[in-house]
N, C-alpha and C. Protein backbone atom coordinates (compact mmCIF):
# COMPACT_ATOMS: atom_id res chain seq x y z
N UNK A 1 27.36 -32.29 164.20
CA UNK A 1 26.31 -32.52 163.21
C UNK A 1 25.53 -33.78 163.63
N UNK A 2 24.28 -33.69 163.67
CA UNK A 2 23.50 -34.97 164.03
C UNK A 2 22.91 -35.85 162.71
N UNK A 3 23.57 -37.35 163.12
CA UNK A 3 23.27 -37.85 162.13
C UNK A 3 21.62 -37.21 161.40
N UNK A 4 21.14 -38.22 160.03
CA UNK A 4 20.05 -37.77 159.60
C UNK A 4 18.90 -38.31 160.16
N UNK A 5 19.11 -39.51 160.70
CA UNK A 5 18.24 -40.55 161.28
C UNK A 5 17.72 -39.97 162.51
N UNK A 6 18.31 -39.32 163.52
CA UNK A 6 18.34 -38.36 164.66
C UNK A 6 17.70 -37.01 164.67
N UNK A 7 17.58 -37.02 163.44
CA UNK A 7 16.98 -35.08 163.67
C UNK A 7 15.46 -34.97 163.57
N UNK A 8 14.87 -33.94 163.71
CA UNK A 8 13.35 -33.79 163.50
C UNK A 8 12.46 -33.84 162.63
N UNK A 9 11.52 -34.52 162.16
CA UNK A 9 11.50 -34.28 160.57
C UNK A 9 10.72 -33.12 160.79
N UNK A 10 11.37 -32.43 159.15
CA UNK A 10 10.77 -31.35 158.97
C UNK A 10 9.36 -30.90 158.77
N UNK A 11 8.71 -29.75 159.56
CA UNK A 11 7.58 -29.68 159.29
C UNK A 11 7.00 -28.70 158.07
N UNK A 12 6.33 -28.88 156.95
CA UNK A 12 5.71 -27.92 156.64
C UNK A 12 4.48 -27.16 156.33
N UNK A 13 4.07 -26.11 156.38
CA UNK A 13 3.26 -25.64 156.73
C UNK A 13 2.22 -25.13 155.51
N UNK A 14 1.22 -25.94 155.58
CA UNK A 14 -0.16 -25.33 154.31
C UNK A 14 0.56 -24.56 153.21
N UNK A 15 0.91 -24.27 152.20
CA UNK A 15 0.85 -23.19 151.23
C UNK A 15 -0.41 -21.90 151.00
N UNK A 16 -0.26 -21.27 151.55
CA UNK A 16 -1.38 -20.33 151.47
C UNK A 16 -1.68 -19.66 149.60
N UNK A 17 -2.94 -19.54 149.50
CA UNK A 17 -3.09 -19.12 147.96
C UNK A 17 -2.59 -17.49 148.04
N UNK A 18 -2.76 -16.67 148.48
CA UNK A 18 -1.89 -15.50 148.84
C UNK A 18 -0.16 -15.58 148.43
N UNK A 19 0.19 -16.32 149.28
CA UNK A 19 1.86 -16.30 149.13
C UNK A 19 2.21 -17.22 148.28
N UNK A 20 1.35 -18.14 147.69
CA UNK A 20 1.63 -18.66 146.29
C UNK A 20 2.07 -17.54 145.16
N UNK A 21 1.15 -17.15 145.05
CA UNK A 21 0.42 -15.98 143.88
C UNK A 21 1.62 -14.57 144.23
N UNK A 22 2.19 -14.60 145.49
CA UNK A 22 3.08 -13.65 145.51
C UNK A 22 4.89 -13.64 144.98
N UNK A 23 4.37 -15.45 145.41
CA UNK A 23 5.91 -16.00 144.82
C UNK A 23 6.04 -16.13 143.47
N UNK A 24 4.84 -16.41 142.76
CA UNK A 24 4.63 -17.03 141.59
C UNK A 24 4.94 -15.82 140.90
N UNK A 25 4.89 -14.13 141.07
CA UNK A 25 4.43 -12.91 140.99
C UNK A 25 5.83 -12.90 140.21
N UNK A 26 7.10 -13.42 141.27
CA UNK A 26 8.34 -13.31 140.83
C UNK A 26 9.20 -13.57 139.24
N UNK A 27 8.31 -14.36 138.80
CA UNK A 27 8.48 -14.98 137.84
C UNK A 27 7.89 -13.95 136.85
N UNK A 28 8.62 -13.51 135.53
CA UNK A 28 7.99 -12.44 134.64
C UNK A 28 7.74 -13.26 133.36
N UNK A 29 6.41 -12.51 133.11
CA UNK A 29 5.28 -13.79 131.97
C UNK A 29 5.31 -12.55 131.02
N UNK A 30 4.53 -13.24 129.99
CA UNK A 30 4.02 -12.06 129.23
C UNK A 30 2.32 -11.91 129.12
N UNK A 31 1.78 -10.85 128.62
CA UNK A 31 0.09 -10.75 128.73
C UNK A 31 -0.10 -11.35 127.60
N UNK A 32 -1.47 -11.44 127.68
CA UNK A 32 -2.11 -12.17 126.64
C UNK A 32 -3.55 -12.00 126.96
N UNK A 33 -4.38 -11.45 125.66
CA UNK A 33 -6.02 -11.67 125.67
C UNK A 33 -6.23 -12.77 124.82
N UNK A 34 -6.63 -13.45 125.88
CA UNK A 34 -7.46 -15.32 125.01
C UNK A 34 -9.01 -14.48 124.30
N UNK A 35 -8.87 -14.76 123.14
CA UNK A 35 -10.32 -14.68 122.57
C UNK A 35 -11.22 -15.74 121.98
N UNK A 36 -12.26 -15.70 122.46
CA UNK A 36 -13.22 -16.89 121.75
C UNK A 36 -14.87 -16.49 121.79
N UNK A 37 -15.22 -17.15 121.15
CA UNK A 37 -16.78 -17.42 120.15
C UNK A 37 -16.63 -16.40 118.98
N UNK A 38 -18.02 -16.52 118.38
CA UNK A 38 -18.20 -15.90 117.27
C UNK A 38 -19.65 -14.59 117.42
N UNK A 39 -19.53 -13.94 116.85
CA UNK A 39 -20.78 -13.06 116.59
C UNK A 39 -20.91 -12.39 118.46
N UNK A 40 -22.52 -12.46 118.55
CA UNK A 40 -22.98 -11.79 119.73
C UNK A 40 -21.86 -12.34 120.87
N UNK A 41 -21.47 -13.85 120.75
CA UNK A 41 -21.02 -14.67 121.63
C UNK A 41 -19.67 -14.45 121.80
N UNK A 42 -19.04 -13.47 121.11
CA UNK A 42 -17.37 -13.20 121.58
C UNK A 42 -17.02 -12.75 122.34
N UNK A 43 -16.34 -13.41 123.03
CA UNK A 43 -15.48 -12.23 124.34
C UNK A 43 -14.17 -12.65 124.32
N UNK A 44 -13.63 -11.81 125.68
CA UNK A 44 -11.61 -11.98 125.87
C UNK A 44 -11.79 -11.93 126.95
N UNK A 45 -10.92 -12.40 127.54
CA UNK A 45 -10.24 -11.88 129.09
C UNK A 45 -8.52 -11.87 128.81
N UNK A 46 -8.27 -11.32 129.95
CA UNK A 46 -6.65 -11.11 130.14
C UNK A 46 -6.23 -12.43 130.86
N UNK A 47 -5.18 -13.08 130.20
CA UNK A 47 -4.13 -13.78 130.80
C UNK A 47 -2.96 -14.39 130.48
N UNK A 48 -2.18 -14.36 131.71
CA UNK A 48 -0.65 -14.45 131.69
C UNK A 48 -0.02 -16.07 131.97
N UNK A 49 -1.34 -16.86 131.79
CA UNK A 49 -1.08 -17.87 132.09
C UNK A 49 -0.46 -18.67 130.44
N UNK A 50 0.28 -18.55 129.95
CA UNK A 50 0.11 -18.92 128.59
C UNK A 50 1.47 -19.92 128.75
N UNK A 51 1.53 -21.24 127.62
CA UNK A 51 2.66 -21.13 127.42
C UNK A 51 2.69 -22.47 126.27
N UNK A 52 4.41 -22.41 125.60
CA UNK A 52 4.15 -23.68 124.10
C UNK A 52 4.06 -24.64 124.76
N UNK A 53 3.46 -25.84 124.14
CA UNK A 53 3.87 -26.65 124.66
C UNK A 53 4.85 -28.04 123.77
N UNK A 54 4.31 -28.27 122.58
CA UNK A 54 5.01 -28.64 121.73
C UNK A 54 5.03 -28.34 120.15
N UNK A 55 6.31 -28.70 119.26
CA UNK A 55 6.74 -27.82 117.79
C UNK A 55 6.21 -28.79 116.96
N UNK A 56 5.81 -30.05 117.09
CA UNK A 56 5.26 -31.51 116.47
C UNK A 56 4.61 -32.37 117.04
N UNK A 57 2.94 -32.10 117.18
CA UNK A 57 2.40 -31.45 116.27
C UNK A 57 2.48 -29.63 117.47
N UNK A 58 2.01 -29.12 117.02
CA UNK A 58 2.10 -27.43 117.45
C UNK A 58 1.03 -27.34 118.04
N UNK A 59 1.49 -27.01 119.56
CA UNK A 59 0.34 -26.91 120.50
C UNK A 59 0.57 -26.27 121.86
N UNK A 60 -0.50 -25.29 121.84
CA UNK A 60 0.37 -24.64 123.18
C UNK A 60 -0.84 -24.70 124.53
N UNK A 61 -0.81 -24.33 125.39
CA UNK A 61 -2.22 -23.77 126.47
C UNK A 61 -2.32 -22.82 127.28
N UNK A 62 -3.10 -22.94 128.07
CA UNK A 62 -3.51 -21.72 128.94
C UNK A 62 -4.20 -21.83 129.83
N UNK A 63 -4.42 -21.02 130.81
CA UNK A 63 -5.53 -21.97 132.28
C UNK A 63 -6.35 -20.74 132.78
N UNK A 64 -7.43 -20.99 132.39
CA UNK A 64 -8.73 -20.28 133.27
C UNK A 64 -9.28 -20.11 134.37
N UNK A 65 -9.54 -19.91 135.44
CA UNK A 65 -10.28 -20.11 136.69
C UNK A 65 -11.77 -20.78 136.23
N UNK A 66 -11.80 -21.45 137.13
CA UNK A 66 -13.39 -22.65 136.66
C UNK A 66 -14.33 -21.73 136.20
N UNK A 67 -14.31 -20.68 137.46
CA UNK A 67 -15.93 -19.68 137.19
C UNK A 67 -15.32 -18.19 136.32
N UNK A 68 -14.35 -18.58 135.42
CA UNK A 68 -14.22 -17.26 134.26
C UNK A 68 -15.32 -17.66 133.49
N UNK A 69 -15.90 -16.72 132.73
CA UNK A 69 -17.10 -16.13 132.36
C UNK A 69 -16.77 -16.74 130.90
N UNK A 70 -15.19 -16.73 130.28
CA UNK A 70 -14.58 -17.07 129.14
C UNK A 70 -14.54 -18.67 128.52
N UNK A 71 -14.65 -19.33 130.31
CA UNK A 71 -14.42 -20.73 130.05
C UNK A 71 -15.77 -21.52 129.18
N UNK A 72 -16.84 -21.01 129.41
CA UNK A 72 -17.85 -22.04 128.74
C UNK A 72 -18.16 -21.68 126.92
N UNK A 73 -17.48 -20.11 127.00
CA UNK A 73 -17.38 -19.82 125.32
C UNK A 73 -16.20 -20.65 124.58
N UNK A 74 -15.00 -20.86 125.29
CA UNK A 74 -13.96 -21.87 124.78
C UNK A 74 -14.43 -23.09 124.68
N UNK A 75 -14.95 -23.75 125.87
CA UNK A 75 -15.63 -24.98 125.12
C UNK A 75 -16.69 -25.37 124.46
N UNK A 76 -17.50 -24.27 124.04
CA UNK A 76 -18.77 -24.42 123.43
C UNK A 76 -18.29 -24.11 121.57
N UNK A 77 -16.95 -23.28 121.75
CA UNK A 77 -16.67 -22.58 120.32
C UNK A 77 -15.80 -23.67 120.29
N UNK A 78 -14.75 -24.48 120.91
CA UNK A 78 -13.74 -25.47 119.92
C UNK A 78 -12.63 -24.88 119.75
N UNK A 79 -12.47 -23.20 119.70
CA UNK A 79 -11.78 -22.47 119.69
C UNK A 79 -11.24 -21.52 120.26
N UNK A 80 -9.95 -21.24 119.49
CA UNK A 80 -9.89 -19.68 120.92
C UNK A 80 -8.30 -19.44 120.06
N UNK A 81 -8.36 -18.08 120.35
CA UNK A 81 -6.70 -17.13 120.16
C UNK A 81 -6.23 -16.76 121.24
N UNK A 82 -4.61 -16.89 121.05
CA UNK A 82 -3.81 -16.23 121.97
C UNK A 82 -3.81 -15.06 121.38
N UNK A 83 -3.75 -13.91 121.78
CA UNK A 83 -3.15 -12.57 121.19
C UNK A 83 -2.15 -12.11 121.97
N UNK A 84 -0.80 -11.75 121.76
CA UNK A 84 -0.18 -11.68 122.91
C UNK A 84 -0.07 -10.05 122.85
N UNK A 85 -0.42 -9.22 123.64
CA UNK A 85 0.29 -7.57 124.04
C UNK A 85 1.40 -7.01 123.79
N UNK A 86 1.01 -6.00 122.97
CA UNK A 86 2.74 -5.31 123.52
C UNK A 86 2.94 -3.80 124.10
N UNK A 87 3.96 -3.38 124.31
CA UNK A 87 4.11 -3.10 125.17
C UNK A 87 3.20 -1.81 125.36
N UNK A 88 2.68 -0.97 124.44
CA UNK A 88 1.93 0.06 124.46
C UNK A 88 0.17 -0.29 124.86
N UNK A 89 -0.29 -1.82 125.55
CA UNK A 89 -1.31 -1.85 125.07
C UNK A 89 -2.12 -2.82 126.61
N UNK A 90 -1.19 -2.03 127.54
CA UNK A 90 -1.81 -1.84 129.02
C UNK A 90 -3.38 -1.41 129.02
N UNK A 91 -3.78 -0.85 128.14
CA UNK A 91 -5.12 -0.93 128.60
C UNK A 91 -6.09 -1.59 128.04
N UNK A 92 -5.36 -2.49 126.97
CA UNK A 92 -6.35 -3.24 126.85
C UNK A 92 -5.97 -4.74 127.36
N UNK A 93 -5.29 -4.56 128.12
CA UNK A 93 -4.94 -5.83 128.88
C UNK A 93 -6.37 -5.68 130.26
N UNK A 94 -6.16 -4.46 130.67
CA UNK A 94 -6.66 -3.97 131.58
C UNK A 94 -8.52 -4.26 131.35
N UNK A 95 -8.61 -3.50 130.11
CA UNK A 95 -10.27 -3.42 130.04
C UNK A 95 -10.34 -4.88 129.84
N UNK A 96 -9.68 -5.82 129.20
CA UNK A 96 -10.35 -7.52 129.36
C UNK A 96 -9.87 -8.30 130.85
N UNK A 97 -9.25 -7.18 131.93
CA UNK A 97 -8.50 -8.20 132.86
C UNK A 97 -10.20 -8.46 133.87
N UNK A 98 -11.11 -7.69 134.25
CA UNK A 98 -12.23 -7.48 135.13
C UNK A 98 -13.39 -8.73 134.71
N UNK A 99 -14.21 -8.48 135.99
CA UNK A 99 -15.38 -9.07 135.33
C UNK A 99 -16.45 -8.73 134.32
N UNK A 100 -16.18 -7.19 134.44
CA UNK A 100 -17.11 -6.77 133.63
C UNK A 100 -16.01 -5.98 132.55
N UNK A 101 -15.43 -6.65 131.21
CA UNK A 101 -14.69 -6.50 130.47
C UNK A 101 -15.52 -5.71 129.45
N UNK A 102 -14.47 -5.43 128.63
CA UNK A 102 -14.44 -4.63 127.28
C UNK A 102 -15.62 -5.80 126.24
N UNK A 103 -15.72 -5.35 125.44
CA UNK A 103 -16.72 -6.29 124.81
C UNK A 103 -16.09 -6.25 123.52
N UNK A 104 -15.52 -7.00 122.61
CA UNK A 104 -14.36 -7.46 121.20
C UNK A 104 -14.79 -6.49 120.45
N UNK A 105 -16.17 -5.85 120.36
CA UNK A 105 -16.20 -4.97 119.52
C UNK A 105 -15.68 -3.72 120.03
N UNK A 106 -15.17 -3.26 120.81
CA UNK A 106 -14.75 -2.01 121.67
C UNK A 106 -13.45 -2.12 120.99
N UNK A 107 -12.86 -3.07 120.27
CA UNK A 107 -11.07 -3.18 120.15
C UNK A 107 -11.41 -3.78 118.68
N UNK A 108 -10.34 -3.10 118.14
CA UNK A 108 -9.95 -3.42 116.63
C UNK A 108 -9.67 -5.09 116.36
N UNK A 109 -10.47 -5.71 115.86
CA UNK A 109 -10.29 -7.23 115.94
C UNK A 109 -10.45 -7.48 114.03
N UNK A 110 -10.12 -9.00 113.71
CA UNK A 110 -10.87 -9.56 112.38
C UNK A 110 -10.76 -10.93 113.11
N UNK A 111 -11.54 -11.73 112.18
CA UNK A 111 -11.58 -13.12 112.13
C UNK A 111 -10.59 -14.04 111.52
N UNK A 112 -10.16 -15.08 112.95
CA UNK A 112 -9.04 -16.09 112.52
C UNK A 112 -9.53 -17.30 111.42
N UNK A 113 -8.62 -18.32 111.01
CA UNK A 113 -9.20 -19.13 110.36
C UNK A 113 -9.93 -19.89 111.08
N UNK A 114 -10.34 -20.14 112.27
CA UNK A 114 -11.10 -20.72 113.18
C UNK A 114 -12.73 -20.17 113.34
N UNK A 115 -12.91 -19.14 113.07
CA UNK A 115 -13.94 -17.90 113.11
C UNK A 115 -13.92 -17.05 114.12
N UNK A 116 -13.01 -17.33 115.37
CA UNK A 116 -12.67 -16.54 116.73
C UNK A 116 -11.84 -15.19 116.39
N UNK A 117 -12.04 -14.21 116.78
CA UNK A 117 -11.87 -12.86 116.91
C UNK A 117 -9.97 -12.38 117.26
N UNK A 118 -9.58 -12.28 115.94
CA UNK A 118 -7.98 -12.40 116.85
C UNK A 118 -8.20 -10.23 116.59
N UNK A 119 -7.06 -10.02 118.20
CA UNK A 119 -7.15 -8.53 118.05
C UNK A 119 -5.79 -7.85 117.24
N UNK A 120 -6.55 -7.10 116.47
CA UNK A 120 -5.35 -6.86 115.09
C UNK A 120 -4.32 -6.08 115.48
N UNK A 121 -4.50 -5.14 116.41
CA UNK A 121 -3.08 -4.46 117.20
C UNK A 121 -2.23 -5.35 117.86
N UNK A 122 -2.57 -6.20 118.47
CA UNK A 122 -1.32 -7.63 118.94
C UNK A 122 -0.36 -7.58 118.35
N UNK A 123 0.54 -7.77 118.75
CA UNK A 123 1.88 -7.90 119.08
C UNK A 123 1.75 -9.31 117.96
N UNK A 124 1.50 -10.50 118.67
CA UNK A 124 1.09 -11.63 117.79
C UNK A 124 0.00 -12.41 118.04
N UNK A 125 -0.12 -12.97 117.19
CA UNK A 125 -1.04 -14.07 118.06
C UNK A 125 -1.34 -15.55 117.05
N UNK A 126 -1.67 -16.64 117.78
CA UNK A 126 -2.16 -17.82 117.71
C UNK A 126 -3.58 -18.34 117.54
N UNK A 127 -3.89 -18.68 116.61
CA UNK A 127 -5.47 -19.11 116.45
C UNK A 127 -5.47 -20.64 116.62
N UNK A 128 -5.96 -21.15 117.50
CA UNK A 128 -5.84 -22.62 117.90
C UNK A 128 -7.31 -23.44 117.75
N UNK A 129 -7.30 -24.75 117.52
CA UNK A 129 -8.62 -25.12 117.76
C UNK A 129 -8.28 -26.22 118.82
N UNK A 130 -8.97 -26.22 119.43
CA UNK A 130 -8.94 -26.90 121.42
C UNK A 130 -8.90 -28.62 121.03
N UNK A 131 -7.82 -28.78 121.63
CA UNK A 131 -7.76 -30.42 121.15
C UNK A 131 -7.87 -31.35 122.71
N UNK A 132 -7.93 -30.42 123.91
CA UNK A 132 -8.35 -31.04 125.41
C UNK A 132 -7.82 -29.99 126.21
N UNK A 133 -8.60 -30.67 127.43
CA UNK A 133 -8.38 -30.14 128.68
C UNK A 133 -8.30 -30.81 129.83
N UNK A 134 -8.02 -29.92 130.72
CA UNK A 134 -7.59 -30.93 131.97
C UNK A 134 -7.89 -30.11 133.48
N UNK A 135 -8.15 -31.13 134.59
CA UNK A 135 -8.51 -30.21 135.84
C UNK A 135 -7.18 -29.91 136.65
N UNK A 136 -7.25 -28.79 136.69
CA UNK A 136 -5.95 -27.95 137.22
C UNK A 136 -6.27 -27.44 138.47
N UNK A 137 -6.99 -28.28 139.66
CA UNK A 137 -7.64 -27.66 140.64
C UNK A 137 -8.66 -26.44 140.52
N UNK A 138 -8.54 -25.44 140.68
CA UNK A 138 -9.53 -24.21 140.45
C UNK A 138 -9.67 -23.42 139.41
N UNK A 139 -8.69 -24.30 138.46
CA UNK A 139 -8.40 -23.56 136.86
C UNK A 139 -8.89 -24.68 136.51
N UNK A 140 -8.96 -24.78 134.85
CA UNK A 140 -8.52 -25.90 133.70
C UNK A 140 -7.80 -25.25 133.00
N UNK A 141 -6.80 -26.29 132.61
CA UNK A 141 -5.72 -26.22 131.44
C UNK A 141 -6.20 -26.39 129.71
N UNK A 142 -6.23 -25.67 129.13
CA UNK A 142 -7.14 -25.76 127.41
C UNK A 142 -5.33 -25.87 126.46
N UNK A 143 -5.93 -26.85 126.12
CA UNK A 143 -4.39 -27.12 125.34
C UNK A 143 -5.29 -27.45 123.89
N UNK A 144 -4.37 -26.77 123.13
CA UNK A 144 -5.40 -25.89 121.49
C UNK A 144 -3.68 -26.35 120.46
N UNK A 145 -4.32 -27.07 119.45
CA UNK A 145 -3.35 -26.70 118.00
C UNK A 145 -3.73 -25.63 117.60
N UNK A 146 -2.29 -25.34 117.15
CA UNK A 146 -1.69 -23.56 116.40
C UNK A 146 -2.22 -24.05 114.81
N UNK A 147 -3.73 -23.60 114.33
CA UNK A 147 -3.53 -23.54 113.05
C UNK A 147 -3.66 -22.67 111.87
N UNK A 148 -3.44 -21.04 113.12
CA UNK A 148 -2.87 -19.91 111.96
C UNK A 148 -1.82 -19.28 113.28
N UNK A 149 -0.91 -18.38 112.49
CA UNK A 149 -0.41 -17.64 113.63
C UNK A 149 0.07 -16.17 112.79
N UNK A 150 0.32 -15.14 113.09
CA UNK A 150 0.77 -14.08 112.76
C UNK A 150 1.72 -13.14 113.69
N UNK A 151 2.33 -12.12 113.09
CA UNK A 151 3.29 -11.38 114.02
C UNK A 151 3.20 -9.73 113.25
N UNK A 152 1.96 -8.91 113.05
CA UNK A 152 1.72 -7.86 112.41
C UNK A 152 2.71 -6.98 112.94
N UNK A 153 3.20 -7.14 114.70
CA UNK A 153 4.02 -5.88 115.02
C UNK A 153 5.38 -6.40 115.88
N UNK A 154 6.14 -6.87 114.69
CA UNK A 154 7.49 -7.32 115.20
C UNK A 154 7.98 -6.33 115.87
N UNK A 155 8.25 -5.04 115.32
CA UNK A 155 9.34 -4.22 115.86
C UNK A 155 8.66 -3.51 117.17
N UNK A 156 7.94 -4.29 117.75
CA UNK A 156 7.22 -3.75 118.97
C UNK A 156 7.52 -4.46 120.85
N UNK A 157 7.99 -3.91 121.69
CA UNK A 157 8.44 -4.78 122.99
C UNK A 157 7.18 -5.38 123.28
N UNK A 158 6.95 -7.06 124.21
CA UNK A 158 5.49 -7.42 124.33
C UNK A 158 5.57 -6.57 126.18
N UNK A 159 4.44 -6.76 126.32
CA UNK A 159 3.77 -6.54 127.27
C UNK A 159 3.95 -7.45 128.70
N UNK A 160 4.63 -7.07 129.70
CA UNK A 160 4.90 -8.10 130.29
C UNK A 160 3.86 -7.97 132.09
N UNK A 161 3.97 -9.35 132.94
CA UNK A 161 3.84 -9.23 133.75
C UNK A 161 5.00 -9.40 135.03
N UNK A 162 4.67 -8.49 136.24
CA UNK A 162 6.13 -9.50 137.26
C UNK A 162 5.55 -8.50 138.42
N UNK A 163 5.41 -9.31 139.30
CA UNK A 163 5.26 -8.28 140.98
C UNK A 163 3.80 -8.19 140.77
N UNK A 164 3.01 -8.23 140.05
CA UNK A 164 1.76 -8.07 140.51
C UNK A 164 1.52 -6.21 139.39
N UNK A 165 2.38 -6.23 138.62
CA UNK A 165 2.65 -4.48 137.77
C UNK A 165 2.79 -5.28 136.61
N UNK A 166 1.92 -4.46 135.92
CA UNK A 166 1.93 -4.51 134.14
C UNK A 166 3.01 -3.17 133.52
N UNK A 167 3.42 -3.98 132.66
CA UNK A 167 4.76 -2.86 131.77
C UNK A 167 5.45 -3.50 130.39
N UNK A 168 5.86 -2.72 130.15
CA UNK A 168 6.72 -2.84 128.87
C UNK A 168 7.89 -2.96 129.09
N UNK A 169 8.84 -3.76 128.31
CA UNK A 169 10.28 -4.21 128.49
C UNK A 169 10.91 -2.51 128.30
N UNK A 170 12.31 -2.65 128.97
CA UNK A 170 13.27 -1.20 128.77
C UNK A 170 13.56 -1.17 127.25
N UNK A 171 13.71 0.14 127.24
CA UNK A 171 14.16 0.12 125.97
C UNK A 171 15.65 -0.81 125.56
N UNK A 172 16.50 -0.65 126.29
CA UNK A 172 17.55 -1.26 125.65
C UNK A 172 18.22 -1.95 127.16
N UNK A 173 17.29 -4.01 126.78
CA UNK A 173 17.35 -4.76 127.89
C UNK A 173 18.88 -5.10 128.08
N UNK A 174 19.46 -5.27 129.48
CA UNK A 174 20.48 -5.06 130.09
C UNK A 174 20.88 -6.79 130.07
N UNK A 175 21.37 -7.42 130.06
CA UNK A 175 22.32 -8.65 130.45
C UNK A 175 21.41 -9.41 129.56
N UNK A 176 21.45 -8.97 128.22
CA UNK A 176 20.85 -10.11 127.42
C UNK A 176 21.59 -11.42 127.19
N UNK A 177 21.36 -12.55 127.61
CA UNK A 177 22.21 -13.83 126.91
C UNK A 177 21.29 -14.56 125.86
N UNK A 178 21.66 -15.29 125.03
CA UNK A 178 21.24 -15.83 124.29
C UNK A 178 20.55 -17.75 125.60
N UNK A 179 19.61 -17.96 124.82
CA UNK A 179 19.12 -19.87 125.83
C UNK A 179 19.49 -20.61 124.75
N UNK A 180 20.38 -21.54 124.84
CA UNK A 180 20.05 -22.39 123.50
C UNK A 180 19.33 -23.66 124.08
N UNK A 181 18.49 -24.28 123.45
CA UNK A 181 17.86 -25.33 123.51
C UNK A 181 18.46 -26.88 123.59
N UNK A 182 18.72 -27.31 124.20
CA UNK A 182 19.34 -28.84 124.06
C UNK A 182 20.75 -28.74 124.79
């Protein structure tokens, strides 16, 4: 064994955005259509970028690509919903995942206490009003207080992502353990 002082240092090599995004793939998220503005000005897109961030005060986020079409309605509205998918509702993950998306009136929606468009088939969702953001290299990070939330379709599996394939959990998930916190 050669001492540590003696050996080569290790080299490593660029991270490519490709094999990021393939590794990252590994990891299973759940979907989510972010919705924001009001009236003519509403839209969604699809994303899996979601997550809490804290229970006091209640605040979670999400990260956009700079040039999503979604990002200048989130900061112009103050607002925005998580809606999270479930598992029957691949296509409308799908029609908001493109550039040229579904338009809020195409999908069964009402208005949050924020005035942003939450979609009423969701699984659940979060109505937040945007309390900052941050530069996340080629994204920004929108970190929003939770100040309505609902869960219309408990008894429903959410919608998940993993590998680069959209799906629904098995019916009856295999090696469930319980996480406890702390």
């Amino acid at each position: 064994m050669t001492p540590a002082s003696t050996q080569a240092p290790h080299q490593v090599k660029p991270v490519e955005g490709r094999t990021l995004r393939d590794v990252c793939g590994l990891f299973v998220t759940g979907v989510t259509v972010i919705t924001a503005g009001m009236g003519e000005e509403a839209a969604g897109t699809t994303v899996n970028s979601f997550t809490s961030v804290s229970l006091d005060p209640p605040l979670v986020l999400f990260c956009l690509h700079n040039d999503s079409r979604l990002r200048p309605v989130v900061e112009s509205t103050g607002a925005y919903a998580v809606n999270f998918l479930a598992g029957r509702q691949e296509r409308v993950a799908r029609a908001f995942a493109g550039k040229d998306t579904a338009a809020i009136t195409d999908v069964a929606h009402h208005s949050s206490v924020t005035g942003v468009p939450v979609l009423s088939d969701a699984l659940a969702f979060l109505s937040c009003r945007l309390v900052n953001t941050f530069d996340g290299g080629d994204h920004t990070i929108f970190v929003g207080e939770v100040l309505e939330l609902g869960v219309p379709r408990q008894s429903q599996e959410p919608l998940i992502f993993f590998r680069g394939f959209l799906g629904a959990l098995e019916e009856e998930p295999r090696g469930v353990h319980p996480i406890f916190d702390g």
